[in-house]
N, C-alpha and C. Protein backbone atom coordinates (compact mmCIF):
# COMPACT_ATOMS: atom_id res chain seq x y z
N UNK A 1 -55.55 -21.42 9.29
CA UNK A 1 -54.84 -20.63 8.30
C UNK A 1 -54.15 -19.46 9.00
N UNK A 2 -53.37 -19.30 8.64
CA UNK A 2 -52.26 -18.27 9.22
C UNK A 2 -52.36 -16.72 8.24
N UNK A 3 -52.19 -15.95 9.01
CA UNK A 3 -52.17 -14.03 8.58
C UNK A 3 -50.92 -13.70 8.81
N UNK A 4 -50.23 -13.13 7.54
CA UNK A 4 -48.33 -13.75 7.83
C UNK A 4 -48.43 -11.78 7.45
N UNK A 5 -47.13 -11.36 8.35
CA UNK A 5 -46.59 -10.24 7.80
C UNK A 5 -44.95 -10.25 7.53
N UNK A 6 -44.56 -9.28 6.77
CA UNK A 6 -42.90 -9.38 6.32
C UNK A 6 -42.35 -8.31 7.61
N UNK A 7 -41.42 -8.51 8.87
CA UNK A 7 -40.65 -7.36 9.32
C UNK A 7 -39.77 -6.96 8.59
N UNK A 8 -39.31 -5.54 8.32
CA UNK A 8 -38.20 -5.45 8.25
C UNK A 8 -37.79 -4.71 8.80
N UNK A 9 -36.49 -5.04 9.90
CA UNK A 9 -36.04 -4.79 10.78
C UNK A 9 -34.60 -3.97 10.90
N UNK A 10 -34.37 -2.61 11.26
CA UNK A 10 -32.95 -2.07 11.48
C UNK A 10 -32.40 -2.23 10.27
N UNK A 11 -33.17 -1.97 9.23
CA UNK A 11 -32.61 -2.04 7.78
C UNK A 11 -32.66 -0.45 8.19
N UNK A 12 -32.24 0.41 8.68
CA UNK A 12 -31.87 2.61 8.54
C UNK A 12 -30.21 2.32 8.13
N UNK A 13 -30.33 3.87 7.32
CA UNK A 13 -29.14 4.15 6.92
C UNK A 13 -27.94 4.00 7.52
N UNK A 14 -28.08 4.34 8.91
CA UNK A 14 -26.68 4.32 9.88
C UNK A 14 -26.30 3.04 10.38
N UNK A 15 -27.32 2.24 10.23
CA UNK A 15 -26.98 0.83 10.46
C UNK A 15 -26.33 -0.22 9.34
N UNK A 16 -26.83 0.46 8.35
CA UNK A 16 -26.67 -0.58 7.28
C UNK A 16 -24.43 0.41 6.87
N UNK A 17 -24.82 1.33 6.77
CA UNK A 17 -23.51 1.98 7.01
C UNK A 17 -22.60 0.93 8.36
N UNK A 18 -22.61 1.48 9.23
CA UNK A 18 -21.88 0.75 10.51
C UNK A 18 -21.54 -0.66 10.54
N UNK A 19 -22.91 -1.57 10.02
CA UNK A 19 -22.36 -2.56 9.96
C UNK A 19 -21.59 -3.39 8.09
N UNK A 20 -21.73 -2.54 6.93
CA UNK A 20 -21.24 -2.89 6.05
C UNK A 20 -21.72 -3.78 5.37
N UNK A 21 -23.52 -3.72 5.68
CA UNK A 21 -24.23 -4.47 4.92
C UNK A 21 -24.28 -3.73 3.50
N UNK A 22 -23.67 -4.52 2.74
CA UNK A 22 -23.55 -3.79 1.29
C UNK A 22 -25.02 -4.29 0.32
N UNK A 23 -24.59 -3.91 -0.86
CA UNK A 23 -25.64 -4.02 -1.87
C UNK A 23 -26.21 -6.00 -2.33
N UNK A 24 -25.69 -6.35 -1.64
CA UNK A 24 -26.29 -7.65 -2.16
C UNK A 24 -26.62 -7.92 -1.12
N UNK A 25 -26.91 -7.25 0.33
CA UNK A 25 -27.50 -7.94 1.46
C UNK A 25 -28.90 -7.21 0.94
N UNK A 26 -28.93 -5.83 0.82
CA UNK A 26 -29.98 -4.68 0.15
C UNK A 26 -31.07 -5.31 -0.67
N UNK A 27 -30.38 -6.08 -1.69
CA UNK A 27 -30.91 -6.57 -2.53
C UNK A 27 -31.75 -7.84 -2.50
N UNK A 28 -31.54 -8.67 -1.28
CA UNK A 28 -31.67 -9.78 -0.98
C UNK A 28 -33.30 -8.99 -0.34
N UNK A 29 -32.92 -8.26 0.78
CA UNK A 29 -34.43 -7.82 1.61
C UNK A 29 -35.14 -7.10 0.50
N UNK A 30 -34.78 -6.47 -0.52
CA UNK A 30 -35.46 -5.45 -1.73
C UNK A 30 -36.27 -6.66 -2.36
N UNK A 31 -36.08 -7.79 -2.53
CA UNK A 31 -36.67 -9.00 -3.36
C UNK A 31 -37.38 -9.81 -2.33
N UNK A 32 -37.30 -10.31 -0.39
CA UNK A 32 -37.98 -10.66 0.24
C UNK A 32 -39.25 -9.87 0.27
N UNK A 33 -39.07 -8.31 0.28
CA UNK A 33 -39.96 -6.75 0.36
C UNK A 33 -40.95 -7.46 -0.89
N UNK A 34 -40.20 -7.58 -2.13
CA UNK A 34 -41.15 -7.53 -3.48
C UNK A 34 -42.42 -8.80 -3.59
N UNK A 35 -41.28 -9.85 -2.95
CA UNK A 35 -41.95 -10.94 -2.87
C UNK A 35 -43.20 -11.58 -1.66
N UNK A 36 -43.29 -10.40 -0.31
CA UNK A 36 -44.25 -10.64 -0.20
C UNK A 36 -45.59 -9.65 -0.53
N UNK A 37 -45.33 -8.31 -0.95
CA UNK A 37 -46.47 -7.82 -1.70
C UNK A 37 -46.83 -8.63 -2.81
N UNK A 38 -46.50 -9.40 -3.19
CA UNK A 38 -46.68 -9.95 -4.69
C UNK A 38 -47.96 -10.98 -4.26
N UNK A 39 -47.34 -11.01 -2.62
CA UNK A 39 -48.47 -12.66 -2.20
C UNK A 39 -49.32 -12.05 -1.24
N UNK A 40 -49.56 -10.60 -1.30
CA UNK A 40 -50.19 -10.26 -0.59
C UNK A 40 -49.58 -10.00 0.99
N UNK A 41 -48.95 -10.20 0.96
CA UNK A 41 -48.62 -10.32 2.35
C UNK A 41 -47.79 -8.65 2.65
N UNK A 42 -48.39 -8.47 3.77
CA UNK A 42 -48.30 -6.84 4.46
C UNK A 42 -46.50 -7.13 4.59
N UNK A 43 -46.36 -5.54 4.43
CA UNK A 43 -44.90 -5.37 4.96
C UNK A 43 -44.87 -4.02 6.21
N UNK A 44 -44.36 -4.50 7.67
CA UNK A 44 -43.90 -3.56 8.71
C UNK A 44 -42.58 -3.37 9.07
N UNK A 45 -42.18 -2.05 8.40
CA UNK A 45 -40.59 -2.14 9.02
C UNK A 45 -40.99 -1.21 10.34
N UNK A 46 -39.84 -1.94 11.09
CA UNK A 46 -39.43 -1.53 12.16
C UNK A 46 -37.96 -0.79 11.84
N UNK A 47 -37.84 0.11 13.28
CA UNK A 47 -36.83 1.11 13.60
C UNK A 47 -36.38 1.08 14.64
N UNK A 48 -35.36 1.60 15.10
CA UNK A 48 -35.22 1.90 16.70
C UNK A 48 -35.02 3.19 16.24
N UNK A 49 -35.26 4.46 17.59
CA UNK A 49 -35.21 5.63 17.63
C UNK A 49 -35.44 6.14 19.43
N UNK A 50 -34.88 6.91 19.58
CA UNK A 50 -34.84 7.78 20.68
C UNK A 50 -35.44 9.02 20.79
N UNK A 51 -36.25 9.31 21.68
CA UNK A 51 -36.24 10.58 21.69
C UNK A 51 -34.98 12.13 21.59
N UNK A 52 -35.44 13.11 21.20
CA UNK A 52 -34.40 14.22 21.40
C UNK A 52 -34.10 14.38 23.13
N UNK A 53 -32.83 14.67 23.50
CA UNK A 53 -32.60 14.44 24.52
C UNK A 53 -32.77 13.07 25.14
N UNK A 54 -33.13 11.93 24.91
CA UNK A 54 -32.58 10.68 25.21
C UNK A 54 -33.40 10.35 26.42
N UNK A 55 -34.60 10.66 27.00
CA UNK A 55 -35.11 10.17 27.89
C UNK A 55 -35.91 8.99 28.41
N UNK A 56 -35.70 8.19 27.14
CA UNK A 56 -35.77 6.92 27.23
C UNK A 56 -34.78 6.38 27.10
N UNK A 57 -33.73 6.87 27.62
CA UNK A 57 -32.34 5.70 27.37
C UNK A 57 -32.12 6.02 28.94
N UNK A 58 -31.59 4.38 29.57
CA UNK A 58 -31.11 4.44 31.08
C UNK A 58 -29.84 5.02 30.93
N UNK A 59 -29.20 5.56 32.06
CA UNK A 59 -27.81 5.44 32.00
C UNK A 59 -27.23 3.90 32.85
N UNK A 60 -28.13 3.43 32.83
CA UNK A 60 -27.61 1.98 33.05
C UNK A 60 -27.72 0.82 31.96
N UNK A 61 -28.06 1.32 30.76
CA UNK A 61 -28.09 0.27 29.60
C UNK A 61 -26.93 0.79 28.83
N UNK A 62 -25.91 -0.11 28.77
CA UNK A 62 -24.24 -0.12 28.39
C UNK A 62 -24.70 0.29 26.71
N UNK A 63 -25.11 -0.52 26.11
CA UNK A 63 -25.08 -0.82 25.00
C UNK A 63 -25.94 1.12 23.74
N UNK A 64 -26.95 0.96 24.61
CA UNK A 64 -27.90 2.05 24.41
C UNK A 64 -26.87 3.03 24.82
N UNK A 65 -25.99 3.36 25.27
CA UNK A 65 -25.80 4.56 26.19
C UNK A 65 -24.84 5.15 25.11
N UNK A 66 -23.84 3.85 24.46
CA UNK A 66 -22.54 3.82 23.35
C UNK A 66 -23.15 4.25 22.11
N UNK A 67 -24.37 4.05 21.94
CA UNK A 67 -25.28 4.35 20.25
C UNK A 67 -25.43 6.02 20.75
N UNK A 68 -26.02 6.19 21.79
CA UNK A 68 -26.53 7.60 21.94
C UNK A 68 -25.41 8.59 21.91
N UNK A 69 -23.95 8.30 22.70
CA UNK A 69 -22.93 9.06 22.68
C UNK A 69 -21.99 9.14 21.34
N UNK A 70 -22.53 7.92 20.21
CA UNK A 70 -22.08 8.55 19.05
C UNK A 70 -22.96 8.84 18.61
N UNK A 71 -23.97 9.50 18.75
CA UNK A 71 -25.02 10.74 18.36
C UNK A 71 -25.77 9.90 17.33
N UNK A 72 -26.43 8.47 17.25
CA UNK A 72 -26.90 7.82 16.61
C UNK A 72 -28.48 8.00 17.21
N UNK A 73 -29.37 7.88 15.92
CA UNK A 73 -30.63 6.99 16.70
C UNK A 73 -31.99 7.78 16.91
N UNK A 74 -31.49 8.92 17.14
CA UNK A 74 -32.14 10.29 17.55
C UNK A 74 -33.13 10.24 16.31
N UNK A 75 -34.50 10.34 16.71
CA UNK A 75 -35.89 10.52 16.22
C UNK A 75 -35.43 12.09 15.03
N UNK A 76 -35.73 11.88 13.95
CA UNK A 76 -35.60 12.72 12.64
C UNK A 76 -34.53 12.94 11.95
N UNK A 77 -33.11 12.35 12.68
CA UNK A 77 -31.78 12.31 12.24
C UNK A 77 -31.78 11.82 11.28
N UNK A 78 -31.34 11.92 9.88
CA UNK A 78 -31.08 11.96 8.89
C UNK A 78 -30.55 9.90 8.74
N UNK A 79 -29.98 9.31 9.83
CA UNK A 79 -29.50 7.95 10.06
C UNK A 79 -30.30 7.44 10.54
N UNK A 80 -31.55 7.72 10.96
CA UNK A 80 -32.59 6.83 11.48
C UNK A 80 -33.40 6.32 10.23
N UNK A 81 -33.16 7.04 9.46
CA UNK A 81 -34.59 6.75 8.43
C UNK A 81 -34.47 5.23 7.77
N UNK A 82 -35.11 4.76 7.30
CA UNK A 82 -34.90 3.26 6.73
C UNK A 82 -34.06 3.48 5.25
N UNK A 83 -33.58 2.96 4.95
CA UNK A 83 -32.56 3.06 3.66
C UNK A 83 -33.16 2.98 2.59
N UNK A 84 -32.82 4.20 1.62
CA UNK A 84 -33.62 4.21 0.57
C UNK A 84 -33.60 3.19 -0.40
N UNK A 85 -32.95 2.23 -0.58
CA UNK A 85 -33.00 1.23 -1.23
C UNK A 85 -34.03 0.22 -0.57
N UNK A 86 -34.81 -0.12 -0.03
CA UNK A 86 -35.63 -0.59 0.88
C UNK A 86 -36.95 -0.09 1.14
N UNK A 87 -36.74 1.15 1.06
CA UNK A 87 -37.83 2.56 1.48
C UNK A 87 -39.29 1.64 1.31
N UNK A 88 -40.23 2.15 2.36
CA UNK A 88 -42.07 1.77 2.27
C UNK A 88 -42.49 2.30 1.79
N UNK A 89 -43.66 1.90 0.90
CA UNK A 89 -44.52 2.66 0.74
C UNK A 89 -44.99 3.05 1.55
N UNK A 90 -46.36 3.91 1.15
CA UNK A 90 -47.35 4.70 1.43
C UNK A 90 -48.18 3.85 2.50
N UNK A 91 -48.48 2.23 2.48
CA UNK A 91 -49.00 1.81 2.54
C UNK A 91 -48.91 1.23 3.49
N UNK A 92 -47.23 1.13 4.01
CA UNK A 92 -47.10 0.22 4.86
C UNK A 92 -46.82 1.14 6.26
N UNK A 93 -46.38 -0.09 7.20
CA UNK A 93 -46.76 0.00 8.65
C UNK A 93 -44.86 0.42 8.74
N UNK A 94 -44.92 1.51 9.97
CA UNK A 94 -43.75 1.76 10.64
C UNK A 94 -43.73 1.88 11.85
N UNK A 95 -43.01 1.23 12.57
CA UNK A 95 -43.08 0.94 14.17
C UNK A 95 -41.72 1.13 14.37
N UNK A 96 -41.49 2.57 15.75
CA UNK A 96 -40.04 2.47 16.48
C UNK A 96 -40.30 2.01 17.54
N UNK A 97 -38.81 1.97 17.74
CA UNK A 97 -38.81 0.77 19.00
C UNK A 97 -37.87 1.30 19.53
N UNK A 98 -37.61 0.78 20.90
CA UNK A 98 -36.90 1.71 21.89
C UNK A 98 -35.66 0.53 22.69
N UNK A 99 -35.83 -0.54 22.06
CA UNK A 99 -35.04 -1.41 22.61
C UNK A 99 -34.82 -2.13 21.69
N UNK A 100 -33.71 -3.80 21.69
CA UNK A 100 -33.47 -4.20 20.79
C UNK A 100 -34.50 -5.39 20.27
N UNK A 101 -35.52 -5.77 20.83
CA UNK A 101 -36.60 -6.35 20.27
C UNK A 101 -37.70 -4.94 19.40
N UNK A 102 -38.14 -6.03 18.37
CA UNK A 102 -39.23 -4.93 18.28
C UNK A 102 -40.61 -4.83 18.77
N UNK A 103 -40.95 -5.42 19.77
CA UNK A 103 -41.96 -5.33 20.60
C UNK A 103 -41.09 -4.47 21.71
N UNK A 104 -40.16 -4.11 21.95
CA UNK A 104 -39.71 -3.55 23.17
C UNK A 104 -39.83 -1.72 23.41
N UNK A 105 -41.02 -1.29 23.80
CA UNK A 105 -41.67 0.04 23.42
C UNK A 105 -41.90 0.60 22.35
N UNK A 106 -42.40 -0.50 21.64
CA UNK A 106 -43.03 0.06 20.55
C UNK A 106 -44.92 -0.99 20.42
N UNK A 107 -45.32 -0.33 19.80
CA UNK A 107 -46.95 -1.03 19.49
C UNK A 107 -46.86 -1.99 18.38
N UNK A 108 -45.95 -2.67 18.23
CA UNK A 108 -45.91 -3.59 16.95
C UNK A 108 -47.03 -4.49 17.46
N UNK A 109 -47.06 -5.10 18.82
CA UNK A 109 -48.28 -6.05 18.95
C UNK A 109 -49.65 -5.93 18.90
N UNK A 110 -49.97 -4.28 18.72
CA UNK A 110 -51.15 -3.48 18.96
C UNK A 110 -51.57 -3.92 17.00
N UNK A 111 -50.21 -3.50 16.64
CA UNK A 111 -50.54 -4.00 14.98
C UNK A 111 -51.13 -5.05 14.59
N UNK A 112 -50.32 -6.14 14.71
CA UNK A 112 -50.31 -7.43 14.41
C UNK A 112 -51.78 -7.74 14.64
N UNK A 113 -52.03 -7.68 16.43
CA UNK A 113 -53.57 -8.39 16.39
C UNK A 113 -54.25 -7.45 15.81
N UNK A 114 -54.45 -5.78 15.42
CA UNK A 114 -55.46 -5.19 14.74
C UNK A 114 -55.76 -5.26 13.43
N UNK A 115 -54.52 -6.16 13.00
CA UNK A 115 -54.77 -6.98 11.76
C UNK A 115 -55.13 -8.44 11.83
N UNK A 116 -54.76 -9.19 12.96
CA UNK A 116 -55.26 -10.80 13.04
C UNK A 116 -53.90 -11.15 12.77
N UNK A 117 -52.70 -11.02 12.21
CA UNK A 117 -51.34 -11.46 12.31
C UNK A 117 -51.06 -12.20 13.45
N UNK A 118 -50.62 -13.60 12.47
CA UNK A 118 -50.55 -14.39 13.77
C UNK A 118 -48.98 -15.51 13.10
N UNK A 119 -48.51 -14.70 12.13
CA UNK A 119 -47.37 -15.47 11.57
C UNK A 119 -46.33 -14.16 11.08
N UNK A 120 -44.90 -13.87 11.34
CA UNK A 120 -44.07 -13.46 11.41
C UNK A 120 -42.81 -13.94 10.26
N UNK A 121 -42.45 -13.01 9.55
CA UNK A 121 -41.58 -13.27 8.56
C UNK A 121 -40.39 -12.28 8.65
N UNK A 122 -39.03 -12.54 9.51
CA UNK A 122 -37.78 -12.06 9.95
C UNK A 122 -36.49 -11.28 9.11
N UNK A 123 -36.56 -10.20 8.90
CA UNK A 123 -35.19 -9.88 7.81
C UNK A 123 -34.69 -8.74 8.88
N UNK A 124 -33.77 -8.52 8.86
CA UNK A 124 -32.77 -7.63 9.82
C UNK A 124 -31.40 -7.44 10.02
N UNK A 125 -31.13 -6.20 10.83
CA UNK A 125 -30.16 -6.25 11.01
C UNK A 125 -29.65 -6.11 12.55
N UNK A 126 -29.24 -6.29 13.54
CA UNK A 126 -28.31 -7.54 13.29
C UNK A 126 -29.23 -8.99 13.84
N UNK A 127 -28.71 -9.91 13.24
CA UNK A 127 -28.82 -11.16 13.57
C UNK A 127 -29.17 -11.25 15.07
N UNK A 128 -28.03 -10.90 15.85
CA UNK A 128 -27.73 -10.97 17.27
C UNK A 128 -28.17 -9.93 18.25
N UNK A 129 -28.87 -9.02 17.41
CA UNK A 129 -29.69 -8.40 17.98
C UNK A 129 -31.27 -8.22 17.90
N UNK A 130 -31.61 -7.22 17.02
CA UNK A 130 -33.43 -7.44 16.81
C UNK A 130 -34.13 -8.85 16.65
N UNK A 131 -32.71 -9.35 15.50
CA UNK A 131 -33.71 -10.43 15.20
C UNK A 131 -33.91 -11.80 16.30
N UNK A 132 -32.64 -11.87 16.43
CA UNK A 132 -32.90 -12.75 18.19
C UNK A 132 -33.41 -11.86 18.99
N UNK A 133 -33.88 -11.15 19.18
CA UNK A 133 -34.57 -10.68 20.58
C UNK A 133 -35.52 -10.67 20.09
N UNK A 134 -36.44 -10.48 18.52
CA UNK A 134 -37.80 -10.53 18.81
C UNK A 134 -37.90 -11.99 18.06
N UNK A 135 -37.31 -13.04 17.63
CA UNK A 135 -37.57 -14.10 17.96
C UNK A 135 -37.78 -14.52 18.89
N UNK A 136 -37.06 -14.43 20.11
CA UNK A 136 -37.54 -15.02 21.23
C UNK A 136 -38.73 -14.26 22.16
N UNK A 137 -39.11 -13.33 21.74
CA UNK A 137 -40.24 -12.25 22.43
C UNK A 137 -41.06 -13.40 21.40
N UNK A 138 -40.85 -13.39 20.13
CA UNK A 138 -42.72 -13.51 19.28
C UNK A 138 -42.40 -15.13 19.73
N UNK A 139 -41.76 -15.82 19.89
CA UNK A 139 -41.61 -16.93 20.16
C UNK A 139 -42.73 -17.37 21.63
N UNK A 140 -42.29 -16.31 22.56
CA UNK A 140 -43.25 -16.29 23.75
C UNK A 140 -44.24 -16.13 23.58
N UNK A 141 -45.34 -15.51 22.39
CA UNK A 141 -46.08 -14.70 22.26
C UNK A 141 -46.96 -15.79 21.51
N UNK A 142 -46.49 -17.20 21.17
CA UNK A 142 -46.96 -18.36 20.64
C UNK A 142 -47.30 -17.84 19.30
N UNK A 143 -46.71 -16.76 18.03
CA UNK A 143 -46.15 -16.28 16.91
C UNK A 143 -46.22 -17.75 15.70
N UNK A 144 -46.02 -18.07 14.99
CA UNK A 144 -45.19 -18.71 13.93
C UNK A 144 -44.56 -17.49 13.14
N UNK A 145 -43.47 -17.83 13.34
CA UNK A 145 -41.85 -17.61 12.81
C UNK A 145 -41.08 -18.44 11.99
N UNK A 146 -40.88 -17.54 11.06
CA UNK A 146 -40.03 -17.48 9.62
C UNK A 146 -38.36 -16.80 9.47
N UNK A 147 -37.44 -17.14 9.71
CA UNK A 147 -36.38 -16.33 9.34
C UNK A 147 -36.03 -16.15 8.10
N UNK A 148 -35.69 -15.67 7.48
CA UNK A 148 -34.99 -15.15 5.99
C UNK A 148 -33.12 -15.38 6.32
N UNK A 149 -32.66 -15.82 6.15
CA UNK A 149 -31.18 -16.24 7.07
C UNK A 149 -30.47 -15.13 5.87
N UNK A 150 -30.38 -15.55 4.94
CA UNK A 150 -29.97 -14.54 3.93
C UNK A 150 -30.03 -12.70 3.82
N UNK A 151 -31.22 -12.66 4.42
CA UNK A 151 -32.05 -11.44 4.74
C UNK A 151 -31.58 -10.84 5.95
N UNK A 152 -30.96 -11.69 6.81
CA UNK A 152 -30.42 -11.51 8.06
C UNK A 152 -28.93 -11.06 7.74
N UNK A 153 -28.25 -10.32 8.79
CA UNK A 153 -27.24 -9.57 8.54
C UNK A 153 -26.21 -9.24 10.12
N UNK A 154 -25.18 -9.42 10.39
CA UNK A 154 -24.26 -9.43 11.53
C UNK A 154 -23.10 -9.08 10.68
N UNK A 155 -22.31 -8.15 12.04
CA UNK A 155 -20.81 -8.41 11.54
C UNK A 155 -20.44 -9.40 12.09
N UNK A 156 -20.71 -10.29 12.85
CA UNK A 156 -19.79 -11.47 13.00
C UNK A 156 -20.68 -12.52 12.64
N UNK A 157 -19.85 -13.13 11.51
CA UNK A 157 -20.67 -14.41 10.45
C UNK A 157 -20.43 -15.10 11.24
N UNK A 158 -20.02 -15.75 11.98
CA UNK A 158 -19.55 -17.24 12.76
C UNK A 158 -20.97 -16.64 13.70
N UNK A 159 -21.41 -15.63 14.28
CA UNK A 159 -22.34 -15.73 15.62
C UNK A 159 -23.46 -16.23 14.57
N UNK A 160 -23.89 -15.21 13.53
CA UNK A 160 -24.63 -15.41 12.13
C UNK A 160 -25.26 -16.89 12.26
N UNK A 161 -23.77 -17.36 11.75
CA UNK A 161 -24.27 -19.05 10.91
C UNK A 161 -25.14 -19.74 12.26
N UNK A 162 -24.26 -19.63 13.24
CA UNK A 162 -24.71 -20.37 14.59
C UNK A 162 -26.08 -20.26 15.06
N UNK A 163 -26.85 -18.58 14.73
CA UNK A 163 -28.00 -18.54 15.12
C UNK A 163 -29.03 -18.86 13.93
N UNK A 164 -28.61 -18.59 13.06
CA UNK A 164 -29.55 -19.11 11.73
C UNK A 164 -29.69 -20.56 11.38
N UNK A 165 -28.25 -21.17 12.21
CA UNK A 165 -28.24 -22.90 12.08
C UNK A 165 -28.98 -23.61 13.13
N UNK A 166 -28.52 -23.00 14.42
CA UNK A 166 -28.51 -24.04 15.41
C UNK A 166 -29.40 -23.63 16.53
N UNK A 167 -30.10 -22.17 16.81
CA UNK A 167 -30.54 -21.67 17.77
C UNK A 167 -32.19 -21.18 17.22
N UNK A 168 -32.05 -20.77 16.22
CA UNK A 168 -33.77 -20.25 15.11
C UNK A 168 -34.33 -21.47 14.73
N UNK A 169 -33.88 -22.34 14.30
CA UNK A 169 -34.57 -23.85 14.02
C UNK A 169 -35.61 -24.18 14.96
N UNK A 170 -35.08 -23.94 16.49
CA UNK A 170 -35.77 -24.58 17.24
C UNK A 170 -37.23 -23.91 17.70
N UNK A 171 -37.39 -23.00 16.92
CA UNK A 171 -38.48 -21.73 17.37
C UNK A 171 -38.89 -21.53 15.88
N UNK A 172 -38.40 -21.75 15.09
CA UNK A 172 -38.74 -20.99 13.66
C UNK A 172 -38.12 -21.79 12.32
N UNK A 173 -39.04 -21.68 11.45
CA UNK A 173 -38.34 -22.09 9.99
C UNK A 173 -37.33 -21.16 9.58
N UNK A 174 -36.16 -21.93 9.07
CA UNK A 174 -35.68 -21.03 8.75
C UNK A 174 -35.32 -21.49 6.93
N UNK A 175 -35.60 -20.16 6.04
CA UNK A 175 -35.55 -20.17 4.91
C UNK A 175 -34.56 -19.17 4.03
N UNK A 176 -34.47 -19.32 2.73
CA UNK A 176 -33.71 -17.99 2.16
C UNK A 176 -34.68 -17.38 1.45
N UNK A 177 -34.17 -16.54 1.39
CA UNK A 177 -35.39 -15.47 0.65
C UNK A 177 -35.71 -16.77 -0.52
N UNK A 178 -34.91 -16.81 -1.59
CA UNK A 178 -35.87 -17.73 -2.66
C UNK A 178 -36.47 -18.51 -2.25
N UNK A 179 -35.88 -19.43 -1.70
CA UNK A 179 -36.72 -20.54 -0.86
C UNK A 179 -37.96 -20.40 -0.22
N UNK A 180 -38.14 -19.13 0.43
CA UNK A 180 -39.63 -18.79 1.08
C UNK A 180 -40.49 -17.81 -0.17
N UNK A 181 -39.89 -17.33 -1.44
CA UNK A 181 -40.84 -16.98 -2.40
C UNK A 181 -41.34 -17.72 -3.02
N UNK A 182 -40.56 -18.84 -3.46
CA UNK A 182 -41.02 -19.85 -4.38
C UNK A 182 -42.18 -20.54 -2.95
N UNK A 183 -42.29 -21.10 -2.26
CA UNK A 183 -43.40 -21.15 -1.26
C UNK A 183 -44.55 -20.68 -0.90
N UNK A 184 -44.05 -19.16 -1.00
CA UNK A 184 -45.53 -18.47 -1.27
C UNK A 184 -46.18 -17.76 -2.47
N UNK A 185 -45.43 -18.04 -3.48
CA UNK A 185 -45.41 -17.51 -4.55
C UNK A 185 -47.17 -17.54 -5.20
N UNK A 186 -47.54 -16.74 -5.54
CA UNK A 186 -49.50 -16.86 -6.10
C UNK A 186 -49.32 -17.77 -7.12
């Protein structure tokens, strides 16, 4: 028997801004969110965040270096926080992360086994980032993995379809939010 948790991943304000995930992507993870408290099942969002002054960012990571110089990311900034349409409770687990997996300096794995979690349920943003990079981290980690494809979010739909079609299959179920409530539904 499997101990399943819900991520939700790079769902913060400045992200969901930047990339133009509007209200029916919101709504889609607001109802994956509802639907696994309903089955019991834990919810951990994840974040990325930086320290003030940036001393965990290389000046040799291209990508990290472009988020930090538009003043994104930074630990208490008003754009880090998870989007209030989404918002955790009291109850749940928050893990930052310092890279684009969310095992990548952060204790998400310290979580998982201090709960016995040994099954993974995927919503994020972007596609081509968190969520492929910690697919293929929890993938290593011999995980069962769930994507939410719907729940998932990119600005470029063509990379989108390709990884939710043709590249997550081979590591993970991939479902839509209804599709995986009605499944676990009590």
């Amino acid at each position: 028997m499997t101990n399943s948790a819900l991520l939700v991943m790079d769902v913060q304000r400045s992200i969901v801004e930047i990339t133009d995930a509007g209200s029916g992507y919101l709504r889609r993870v607001r109802k994956a969110i509802d639907g696994a408290r309903a089955a019991g099942i834990p919810v951990i969002y994840v974040v990325i965040g930086f320290r003030p002054g940036h001393p965990d960012v290389s000046p040799h990571h291209r990508a990290l270096n472009t988020i930090v110089q538009a003043g994104l990311f930074t630990e208490g900034d008003p754009g880090t926080g998870i989007h209030p349409d989404v918002a955790p409770r009291q109850e749940d687990v928050v893990v930052t992360k310092r890279r684009a997996s969310a095992f990548s300096g952060s204790d998400l794995d310290l979580v998982l086994r201090a709960r016995g979690i040994d099954s993974l349920i995927l919503t994020g943003i972007a596609t081509s980032a968190v969520v492929l990079s910690t697919v293929c981290q929890a993938n290593d980690l011999d995980l069962r993995l769930t994507v939410l494809a719907d729940a998932c979010h990119d600005t470029d739909s063509e990379l989108h379809r390709t990884l939710t079609e043709r590249l997550f299959p081979l590591w993970s179920d991939v479902l839509t939010v209804d599709d995986w409530i009605d499944a676990v539904a009590p």
